[in-house]
C-alpha atoms as a PDB file:
ATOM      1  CA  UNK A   1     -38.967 -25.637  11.356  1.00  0.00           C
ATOM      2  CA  UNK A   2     -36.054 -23.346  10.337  1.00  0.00           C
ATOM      3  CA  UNK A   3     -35.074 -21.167  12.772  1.00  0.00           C
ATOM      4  CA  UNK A   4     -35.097 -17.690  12.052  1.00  0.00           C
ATOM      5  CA  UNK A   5     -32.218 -15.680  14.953  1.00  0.00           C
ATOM      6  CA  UNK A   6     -29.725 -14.801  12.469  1.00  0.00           C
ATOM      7  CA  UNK A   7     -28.945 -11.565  10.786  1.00  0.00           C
ATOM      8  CA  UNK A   8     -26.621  -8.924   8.429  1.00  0.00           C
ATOM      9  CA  UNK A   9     -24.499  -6.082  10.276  1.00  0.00           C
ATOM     10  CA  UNK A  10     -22.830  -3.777   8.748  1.00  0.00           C
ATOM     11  CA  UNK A  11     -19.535  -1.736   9.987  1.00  0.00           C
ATOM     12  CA  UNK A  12     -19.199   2.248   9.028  1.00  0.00           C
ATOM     13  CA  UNK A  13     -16.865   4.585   8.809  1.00  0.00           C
ATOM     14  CA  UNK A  14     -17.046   8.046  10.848  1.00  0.00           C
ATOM     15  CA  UNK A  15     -14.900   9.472   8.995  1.00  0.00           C
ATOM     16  CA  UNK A  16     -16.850   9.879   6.107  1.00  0.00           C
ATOM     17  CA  UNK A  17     -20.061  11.575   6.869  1.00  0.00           C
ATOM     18  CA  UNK A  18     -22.608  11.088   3.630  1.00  0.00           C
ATOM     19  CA  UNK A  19     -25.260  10.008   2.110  1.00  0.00           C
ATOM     20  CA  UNK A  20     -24.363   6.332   0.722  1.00  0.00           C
ATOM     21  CA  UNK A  21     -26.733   4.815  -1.554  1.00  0.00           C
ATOM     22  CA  UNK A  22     -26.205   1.554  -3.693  1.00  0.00           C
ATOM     23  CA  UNK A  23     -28.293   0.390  -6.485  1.00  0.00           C
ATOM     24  CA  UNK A  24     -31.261  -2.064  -5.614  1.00  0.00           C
ATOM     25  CA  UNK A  25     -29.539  -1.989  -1.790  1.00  0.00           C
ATOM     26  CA  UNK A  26     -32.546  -0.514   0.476  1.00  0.00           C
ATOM     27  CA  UNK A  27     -30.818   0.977   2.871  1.00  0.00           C
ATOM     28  CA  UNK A  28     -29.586   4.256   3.073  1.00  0.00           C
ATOM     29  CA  UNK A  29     -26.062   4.637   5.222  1.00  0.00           C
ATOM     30  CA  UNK A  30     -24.989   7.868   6.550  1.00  0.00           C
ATOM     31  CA  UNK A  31     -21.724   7.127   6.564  1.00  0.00           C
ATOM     32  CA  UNK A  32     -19.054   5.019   4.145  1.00  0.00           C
ATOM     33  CA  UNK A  33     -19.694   0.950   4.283  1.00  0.00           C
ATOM     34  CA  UNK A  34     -16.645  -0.726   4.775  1.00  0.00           C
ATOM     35  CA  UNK A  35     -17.617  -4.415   6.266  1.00  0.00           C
ATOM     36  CA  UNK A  36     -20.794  -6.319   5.827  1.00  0.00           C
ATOM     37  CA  UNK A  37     -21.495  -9.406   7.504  1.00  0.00           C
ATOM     38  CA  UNK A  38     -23.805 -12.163   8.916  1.00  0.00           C
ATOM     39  CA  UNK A  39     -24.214 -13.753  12.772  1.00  0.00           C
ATOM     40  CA  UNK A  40     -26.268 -15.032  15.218  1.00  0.00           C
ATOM     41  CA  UNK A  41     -25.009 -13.134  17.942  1.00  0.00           C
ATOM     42  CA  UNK A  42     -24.126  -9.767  19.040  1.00  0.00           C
ATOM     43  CA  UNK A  43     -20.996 -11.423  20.277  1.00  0.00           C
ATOM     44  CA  UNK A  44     -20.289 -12.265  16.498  1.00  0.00           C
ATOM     45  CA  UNK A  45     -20.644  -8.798  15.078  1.00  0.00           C
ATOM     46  CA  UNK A  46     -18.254  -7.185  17.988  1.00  0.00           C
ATOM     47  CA  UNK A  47     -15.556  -9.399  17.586  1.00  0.00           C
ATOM     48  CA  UNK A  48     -13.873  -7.072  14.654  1.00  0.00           C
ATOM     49  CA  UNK A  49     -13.135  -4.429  17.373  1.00  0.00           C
ATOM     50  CA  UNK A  50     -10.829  -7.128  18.804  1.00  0.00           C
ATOM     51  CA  UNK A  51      -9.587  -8.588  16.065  1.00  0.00           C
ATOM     52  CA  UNK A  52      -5.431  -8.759  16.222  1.00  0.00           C
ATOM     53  CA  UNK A  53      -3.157  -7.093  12.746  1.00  0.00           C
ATOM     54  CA  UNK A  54      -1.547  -9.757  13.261  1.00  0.00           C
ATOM     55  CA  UNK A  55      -4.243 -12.043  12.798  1.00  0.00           C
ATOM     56  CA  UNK A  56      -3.421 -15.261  10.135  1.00  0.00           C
ATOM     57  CA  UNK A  57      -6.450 -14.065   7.835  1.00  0.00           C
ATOM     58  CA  UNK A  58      -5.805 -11.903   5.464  1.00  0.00           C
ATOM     59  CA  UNK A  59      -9.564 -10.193   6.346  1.00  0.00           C
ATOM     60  CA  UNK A  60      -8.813  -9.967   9.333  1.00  0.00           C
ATOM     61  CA  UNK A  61      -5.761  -8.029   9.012  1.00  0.00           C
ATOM     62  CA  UNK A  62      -7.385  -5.768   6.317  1.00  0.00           C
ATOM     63  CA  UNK A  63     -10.581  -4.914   8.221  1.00  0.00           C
ATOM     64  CA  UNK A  64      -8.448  -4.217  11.377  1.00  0.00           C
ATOM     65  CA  UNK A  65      -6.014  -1.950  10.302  1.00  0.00           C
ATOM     66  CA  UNK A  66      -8.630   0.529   9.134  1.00  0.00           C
ATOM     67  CA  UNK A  67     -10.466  -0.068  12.270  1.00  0.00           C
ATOM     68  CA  UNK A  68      -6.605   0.940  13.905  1.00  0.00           C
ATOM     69  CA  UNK A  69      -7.089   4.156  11.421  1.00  0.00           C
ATOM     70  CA  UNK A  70     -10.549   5.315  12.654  1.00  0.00           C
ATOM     71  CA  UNK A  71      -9.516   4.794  17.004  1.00  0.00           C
ATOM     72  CA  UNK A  72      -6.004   6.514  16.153  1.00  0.00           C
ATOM     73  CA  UNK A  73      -8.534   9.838  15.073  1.00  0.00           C
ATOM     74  CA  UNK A  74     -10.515   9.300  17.941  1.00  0.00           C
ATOM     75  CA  UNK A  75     -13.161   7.553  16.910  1.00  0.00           C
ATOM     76  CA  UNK A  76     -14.872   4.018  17.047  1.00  0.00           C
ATOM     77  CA  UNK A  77     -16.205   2.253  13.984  1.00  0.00           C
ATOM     78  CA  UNK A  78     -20.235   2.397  13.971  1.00  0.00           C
ATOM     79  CA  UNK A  79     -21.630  -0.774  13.557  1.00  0.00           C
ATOM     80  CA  UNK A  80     -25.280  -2.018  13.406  1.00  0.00           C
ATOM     81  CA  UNK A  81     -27.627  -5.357  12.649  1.00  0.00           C
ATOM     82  CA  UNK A  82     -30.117  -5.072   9.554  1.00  0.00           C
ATOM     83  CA  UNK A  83     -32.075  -8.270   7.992  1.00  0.00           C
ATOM     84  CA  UNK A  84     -33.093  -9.503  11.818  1.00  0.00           C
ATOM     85  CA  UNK A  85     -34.637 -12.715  12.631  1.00  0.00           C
ATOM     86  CA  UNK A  86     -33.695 -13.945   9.446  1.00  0.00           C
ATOM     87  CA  UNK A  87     -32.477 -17.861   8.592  1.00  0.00           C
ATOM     88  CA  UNK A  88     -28.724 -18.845   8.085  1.00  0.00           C
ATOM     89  CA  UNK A  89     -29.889 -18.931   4.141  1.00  0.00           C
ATOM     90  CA  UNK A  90     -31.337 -15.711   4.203  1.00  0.00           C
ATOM     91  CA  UNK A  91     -28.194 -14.223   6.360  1.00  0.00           C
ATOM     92  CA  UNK A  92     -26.093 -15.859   3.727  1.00  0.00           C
ATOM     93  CA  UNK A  93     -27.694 -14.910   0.914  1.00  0.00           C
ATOM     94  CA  UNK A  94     -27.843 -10.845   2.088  1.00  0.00           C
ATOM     95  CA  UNK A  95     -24.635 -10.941   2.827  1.00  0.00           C
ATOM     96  CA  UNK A  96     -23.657 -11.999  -0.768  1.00  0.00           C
ATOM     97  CA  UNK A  97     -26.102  -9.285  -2.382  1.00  0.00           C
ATOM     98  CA  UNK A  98     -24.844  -6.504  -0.052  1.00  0.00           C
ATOM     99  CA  UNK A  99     -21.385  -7.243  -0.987  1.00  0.00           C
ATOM    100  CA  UNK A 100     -21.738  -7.463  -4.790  1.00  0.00           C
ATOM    101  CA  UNK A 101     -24.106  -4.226  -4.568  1.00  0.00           C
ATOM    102  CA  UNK A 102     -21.760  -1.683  -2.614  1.00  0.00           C
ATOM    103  CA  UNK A 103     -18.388  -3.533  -3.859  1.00  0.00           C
ATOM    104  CA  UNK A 104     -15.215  -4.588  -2.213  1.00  0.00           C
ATOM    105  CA  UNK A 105     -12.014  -2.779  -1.985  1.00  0.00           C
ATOM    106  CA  UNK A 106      -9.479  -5.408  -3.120  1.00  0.00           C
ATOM    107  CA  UNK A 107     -11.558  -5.512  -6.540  1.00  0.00           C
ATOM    108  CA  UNK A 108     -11.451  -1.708  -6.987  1.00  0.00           C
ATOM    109  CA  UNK A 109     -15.518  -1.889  -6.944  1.00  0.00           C
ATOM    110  CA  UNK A 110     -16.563  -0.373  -3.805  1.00  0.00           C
ATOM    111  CA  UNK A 111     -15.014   0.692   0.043  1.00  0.00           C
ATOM    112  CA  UNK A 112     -15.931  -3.078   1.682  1.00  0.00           C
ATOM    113  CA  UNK A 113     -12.577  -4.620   3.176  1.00  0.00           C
ATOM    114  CA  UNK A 114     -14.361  -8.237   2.645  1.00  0.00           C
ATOM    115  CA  UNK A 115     -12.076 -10.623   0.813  1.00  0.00           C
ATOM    116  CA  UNK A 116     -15.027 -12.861  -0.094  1.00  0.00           C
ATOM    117  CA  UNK A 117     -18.330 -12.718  -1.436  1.00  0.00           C
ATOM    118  CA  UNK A 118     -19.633 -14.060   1.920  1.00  0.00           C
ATOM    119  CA  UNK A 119     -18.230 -16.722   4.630  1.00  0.00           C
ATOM    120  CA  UNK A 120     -19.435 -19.450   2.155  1.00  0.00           C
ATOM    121  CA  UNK A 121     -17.235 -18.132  -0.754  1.00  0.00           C
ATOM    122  CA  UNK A 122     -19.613 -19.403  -3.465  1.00  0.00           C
ATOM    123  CA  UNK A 123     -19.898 -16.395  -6.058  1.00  0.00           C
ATOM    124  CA  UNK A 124     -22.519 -18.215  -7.959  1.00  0.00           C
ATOM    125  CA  UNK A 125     -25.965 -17.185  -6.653  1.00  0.00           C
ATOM    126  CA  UNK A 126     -28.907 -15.357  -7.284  1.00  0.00           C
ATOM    127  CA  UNK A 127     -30.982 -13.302  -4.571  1.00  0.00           C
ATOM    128  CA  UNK A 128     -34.634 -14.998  -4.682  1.00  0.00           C
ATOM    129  CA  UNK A 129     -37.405 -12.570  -4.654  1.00  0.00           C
ATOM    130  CA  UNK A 130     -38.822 -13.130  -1.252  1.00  0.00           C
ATOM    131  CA  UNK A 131     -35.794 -11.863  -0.197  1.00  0.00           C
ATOM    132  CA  UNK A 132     -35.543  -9.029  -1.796  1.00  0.00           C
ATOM    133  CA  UNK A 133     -39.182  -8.633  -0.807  1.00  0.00           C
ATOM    134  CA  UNK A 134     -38.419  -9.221   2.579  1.00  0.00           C
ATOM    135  CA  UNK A 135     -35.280  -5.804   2.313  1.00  0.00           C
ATOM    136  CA  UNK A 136     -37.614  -3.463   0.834  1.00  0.00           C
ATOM    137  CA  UNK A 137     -40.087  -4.002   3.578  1.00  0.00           C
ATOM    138  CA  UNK A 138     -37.839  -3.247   6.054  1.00  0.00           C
ATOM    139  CA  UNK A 139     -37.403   0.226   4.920  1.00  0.00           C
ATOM    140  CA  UNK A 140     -41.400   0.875   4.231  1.00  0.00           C
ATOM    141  CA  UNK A 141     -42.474   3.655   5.928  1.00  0.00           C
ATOM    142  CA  UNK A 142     -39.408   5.568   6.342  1.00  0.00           C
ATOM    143  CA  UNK A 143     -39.425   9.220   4.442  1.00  0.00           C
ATOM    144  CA  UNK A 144     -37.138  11.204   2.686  1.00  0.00           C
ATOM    145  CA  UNK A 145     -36.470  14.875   1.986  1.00  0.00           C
ATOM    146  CA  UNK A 146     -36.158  16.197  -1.294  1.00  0.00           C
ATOM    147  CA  UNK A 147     -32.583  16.691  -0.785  1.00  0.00           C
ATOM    148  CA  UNK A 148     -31.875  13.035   0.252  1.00  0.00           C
ATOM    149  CA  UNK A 149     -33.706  12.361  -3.196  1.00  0.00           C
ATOM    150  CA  UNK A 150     -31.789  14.296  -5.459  1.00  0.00           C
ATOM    151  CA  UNK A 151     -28.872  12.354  -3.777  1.00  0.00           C
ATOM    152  CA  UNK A 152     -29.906   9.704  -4.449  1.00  0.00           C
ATOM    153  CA  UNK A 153     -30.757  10.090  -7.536  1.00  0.00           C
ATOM    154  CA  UNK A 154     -27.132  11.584  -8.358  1.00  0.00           C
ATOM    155  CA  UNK A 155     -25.764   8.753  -6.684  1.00  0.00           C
ATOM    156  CA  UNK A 156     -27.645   6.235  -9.167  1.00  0.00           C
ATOM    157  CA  UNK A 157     -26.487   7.861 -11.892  1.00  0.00           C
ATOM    158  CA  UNK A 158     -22.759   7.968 -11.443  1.00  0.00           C
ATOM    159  CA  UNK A 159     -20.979   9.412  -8.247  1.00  0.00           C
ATOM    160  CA  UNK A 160     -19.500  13.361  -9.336  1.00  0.00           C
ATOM    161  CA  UNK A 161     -16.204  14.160  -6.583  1.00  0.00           C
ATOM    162  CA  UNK A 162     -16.337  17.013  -5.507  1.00  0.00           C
ATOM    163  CA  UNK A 163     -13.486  18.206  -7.419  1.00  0.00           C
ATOM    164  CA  UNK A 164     -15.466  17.721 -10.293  1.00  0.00           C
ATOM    165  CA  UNK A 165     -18.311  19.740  -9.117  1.00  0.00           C
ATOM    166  CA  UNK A 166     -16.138  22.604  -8.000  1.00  0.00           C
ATOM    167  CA  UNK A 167     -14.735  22.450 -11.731  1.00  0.00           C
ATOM    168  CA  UNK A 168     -18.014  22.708 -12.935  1.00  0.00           C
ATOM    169  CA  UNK A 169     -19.298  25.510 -10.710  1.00  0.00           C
ATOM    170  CA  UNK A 170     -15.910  27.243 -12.023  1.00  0.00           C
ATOM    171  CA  UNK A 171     -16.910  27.079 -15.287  1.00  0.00           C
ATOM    172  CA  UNK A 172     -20.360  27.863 -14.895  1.00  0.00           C
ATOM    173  CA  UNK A 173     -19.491  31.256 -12.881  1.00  0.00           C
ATOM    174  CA  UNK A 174     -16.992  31.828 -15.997  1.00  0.00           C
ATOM    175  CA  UNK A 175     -18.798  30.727 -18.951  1.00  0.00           C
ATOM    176  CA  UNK A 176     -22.281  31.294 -18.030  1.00  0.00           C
ATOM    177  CA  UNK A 177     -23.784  28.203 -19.117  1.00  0.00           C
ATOM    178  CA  UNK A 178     -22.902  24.293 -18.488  1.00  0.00           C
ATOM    179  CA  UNK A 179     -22.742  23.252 -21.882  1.00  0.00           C
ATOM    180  CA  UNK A 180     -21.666  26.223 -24.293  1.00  0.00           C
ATOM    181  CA  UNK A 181     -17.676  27.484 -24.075  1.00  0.00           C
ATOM    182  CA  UNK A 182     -16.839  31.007 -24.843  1.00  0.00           C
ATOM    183  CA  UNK A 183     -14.101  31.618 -27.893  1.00  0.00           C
ATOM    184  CA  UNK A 184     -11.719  34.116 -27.961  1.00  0.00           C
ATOM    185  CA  UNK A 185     -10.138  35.463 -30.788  1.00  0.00           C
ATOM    186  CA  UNK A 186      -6.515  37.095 -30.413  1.00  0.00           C
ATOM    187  CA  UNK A 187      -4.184  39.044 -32.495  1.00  0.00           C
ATOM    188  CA  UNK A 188      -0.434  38.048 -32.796  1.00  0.00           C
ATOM    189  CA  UNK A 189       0.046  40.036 -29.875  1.00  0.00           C
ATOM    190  CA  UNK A 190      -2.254  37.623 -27.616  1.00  0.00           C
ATOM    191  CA  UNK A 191      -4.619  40.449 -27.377  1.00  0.00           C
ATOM    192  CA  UNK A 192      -8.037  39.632 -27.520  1.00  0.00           C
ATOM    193  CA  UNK A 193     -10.094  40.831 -30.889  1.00  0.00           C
ATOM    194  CA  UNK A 194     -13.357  39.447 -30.335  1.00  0.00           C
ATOM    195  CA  UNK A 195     -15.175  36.965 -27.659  1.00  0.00           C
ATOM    196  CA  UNK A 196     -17.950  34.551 -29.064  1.00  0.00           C
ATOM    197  CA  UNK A 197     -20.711  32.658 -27.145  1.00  0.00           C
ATOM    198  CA  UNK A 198     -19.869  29.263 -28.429  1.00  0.00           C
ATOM    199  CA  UNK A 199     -17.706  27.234 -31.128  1.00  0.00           C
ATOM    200  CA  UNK A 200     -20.815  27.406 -33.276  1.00  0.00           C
ATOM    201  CA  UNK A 201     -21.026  31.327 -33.249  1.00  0.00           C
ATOM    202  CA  UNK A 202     -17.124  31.310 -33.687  1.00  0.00           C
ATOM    203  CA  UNK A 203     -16.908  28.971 -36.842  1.00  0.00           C
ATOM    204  CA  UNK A 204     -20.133  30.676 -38.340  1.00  0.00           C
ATOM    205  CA  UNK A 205     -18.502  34.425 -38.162  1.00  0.00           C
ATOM    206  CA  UNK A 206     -15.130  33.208 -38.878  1.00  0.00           C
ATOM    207  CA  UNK A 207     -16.168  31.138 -42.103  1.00  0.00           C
ATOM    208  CA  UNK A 208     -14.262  28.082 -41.098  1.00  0.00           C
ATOM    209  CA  UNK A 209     -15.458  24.323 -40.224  1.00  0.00           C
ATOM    210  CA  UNK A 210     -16.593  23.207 -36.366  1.00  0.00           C
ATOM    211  CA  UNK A 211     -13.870  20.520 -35.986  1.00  0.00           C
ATOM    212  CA  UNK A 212     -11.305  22.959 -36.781  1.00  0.00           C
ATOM    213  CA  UNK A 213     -12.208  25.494 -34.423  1.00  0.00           C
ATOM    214  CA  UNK A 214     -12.955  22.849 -32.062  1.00  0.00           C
ATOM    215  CA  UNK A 215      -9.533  21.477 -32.479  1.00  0.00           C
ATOM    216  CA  UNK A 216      -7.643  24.989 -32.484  1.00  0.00           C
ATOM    217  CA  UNK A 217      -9.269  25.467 -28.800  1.00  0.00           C
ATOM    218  CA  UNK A 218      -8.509  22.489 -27.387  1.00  0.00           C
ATOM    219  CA  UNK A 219      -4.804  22.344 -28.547  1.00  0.00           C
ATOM    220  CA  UNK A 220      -4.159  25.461 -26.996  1.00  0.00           C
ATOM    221  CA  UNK A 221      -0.945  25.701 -28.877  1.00  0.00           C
ATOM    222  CA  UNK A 222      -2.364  29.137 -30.369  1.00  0.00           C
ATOM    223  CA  UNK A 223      -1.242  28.156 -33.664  1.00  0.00           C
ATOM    224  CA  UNK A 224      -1.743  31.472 -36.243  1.00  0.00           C
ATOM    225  CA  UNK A 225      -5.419  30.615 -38.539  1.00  0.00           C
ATOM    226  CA  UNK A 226      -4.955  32.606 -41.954  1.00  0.00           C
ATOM    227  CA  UNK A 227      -1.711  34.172 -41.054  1.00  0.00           C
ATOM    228  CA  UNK A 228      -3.449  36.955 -38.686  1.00  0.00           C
ATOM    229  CA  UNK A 229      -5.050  35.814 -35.400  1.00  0.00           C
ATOM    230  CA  UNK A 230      -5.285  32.454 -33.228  1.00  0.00           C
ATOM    231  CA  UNK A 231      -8.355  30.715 -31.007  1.00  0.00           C
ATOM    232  CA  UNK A 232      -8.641  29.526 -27.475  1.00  0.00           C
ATOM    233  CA  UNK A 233     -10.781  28.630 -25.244  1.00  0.00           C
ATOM    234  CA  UNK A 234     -11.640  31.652 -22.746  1.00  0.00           C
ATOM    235  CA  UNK A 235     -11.616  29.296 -19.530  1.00  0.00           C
ATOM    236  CA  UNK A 236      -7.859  28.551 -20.725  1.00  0.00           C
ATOM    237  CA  UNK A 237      -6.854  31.924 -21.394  1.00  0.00           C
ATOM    238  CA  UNK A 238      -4.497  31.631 -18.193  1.00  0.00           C
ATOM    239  CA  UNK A 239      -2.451  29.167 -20.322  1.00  0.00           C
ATOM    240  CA  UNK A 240      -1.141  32.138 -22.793  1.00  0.00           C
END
């Protein structure tokens, strides 16, 4: 008879306050992932928060320094069990999934400080579907609002920085609309003659072909069109 007392931990990050959600992981974590692992024992899964920098593993070293980070702001890494009563397989085999799923650090896929895949440092595996089974049940039950949802969804999607949404709000305050730019057309004195809606209004009025009005904007070189007035882009009319 197997013996089912291990289990997955994970370590967070306080620091960065969230809603993290990985594709076919069932778990939602409040806060930024940055060390999954397996054990048997509680013992096991504190023994980061003593782990020395200068420890002869490479992990070890990793893991610990931004464990150094989070105590030097006052804080202490939040760290949990998930997958219990589980067998060393099973342990083994989460641990592999979880890791592919939110990514390591060193590989530029994700915000996990693991160096391997898992403890066993076989890459080639394949999570069976009892397992899997066995994940999703865990989180049966548990509800979510409609704004955790549209996170999530987001989040499945593609994650947007925030810089990008402020860009966007920008934009959408300036222009109006998300997808449509407004054209301006300007003398030779850089004063403006007329504003259109779009490229498609501006290259209709003005006679002349999408691309090039497309490419006049963009440039924003305000290069003379028919020897009398130039184009730009109304969100880069700062650059004249």
């Amino acid at each position: 008879m197997i013996e089912l007392k291990y289990f997955n931990y994970v370590y967070l990050d306080p620091r960065k306050p969230g809603i993290y959600t990985y594709k076919n992981v069932p778990f939602i974590f409040n806060y930024e992932p940055f060390y999954i692992g397996k054990a048997a024992s509680k013992k096991r899964m504190k023994s980061h928060l003593s782990t020395s920098l200068n420890s002869k593993y490479a992990s070890g070293r990793f893991k610990c320094s931004l464990i150094k980070a989070i105590k030097s702001a006052g804080l202490n890494p939040i760290y949990y069990s998930i997958n219990k009563n589980i067998s060393e397989f099973e342990a083994l085999e989460n641990e592999k999934f979880l890791i592919l799923k939110i990514g390591r650090r060193d590989l530029g896929k994700g915000p996990l400080t693991n160096l391997k895949d898992s403890d066993s440092g076989n890459t080639n595996f394949k999570v069976s579907q009892e397992t899997k089974d066995k994940m999703r049940i865990l989180n049966l039950g548990k509800t979510l609002s409609e704004e955790h949802k549209k996170k999530i969804g987001l989040s499945n999607k593609g994650f947007i920085s925030e810089k990008t949404m402020l860009a966007r709000k920008a934009k959408f305050e300036l222009e109006g609309s998300w997808f449509n730019k407004r054209v301006l057309q300007l003398d030779l004195d850089n004063k403006v003659i007329r504003e259109f809606k779009s490229i498609k209004e501006a290259y209709l009025y003005l006679e002349l072909k999408r691309p090039y009005v497309s490419d006049r904007c963009k440039r924003h070189d305000l290069k003379i069109i028919n020897n009398n007035y130039k184009l730009i882009f109304k969100c880069n009319d700062n650059k004249i």
